[in-house]
Protein backbone atom coordinates (compact mmCIF):
# COMPACT_ATOMS: atom_id res chain seq x y z
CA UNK A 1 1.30 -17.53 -4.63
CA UNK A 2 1.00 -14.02 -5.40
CA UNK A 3 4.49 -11.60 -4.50
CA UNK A 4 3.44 -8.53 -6.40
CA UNK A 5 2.50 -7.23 -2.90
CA UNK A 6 5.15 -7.84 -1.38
CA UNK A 7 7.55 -6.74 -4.49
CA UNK A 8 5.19 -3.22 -4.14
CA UNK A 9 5.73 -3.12 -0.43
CA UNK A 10 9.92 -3.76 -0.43
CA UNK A 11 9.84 -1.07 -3.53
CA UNK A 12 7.70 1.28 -1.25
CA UNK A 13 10.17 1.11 1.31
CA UNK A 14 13.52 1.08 -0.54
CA UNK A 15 12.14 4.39 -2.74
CA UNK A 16 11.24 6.07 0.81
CA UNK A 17 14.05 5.23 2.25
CA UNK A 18 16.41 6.19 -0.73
CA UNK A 19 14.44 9.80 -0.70
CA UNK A 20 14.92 10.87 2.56
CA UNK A 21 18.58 11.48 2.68
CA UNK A 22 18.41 12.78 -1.10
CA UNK A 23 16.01 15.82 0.62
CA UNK A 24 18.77 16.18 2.97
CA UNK A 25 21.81 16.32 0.81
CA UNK A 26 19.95 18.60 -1.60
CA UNK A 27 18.87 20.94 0.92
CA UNK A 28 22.34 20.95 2.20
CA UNK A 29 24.12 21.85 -0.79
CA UNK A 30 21.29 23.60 -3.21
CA UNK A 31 18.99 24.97 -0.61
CA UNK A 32 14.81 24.74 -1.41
CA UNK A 33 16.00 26.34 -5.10
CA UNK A 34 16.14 22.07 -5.82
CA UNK A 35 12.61 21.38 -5.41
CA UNK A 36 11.97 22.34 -9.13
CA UNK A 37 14.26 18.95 -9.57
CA UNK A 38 11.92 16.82 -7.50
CA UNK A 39 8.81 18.03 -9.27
CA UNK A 40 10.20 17.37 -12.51
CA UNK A 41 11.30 13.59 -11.39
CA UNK A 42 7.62 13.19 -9.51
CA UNK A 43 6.35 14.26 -13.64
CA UNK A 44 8.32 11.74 -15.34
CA UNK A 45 7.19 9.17 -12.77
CA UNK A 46 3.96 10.11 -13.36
CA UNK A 47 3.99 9.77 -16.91
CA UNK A 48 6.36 6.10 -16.84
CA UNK A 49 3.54 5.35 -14.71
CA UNK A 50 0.61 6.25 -17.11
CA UNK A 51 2.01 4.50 -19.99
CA UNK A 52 3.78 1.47 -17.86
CA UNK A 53 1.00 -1.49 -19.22
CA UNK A 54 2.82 -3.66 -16.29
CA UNK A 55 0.51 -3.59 -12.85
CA UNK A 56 3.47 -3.57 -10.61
CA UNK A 57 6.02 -1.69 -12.62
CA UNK A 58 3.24 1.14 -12.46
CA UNK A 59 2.44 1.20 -9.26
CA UNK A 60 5.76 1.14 -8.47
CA UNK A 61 6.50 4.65 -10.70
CA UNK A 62 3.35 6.00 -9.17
CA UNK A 63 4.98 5.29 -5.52
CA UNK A 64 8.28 7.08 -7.12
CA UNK A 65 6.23 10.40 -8.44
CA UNK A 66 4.66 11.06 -5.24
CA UNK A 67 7.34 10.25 -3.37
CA UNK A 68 9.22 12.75 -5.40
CA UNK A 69 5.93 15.31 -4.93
CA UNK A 70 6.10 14.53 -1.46
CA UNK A 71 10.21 15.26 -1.29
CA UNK A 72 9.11 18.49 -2.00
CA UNK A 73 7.75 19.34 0.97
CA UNK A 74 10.47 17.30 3.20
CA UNK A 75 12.86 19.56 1.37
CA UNK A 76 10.73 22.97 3.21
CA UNK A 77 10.67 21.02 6.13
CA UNK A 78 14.68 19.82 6.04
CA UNK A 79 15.48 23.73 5.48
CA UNK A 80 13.15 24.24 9.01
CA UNK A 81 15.14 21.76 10.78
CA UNK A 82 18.28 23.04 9.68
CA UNK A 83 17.29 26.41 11.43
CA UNK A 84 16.52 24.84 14.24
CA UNK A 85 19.92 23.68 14.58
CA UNK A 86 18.59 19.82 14.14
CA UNK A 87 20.80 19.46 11.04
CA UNK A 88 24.13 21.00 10.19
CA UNK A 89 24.22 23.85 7.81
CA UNK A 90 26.49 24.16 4.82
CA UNK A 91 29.06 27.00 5.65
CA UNK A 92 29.16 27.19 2.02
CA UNK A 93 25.66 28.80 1.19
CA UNK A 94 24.77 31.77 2.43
């Protein structure tokens, strides 16, 4: 039996799941100034994923680097839904 699948899948879905309320804790306490530190995580995926010579292992840093691409635009879209009152802003930041 073959689990790399299923090993890909679970990573998928731990890695999105782990992401999402990164985006949200950024955006609350650095604003959309972070999303230089997302890009530079979704590179270094990238590149672990380039040289990775392990199948799974390198699909699994290629579903990190665009997750981490794709935080970048959750993190436009978190500072959205914080105007819209959807998500609480930090009294903090101006």
């Amino acid at each position: 039996m073959n689990f790399a699948g299923i090993l890909v899948g679970l990573a998928t879905f731990l890695i999105i799941g782990i992401c999402h309320p990164i985006v949200i804790k950024a955006e609350y306490h650095y604003g959309t100034k972070s999303w230089w530190a997302f890009a530079l995580a979704g590179f270094i995926f990238l590149a672990l994923s380039l040289i990775c010579k392990h199948l799974v292992a390198s699909t699994i840093f290629g579903v990190a680097a665009f997750s981490a691409f794709w935080s970048i635009l959750e993190l436009f879209e978190q500072q959205k839904r914080v105007e819209k009152g959807w998500f609480p802003r930090n009294p903090k930041k101006k």
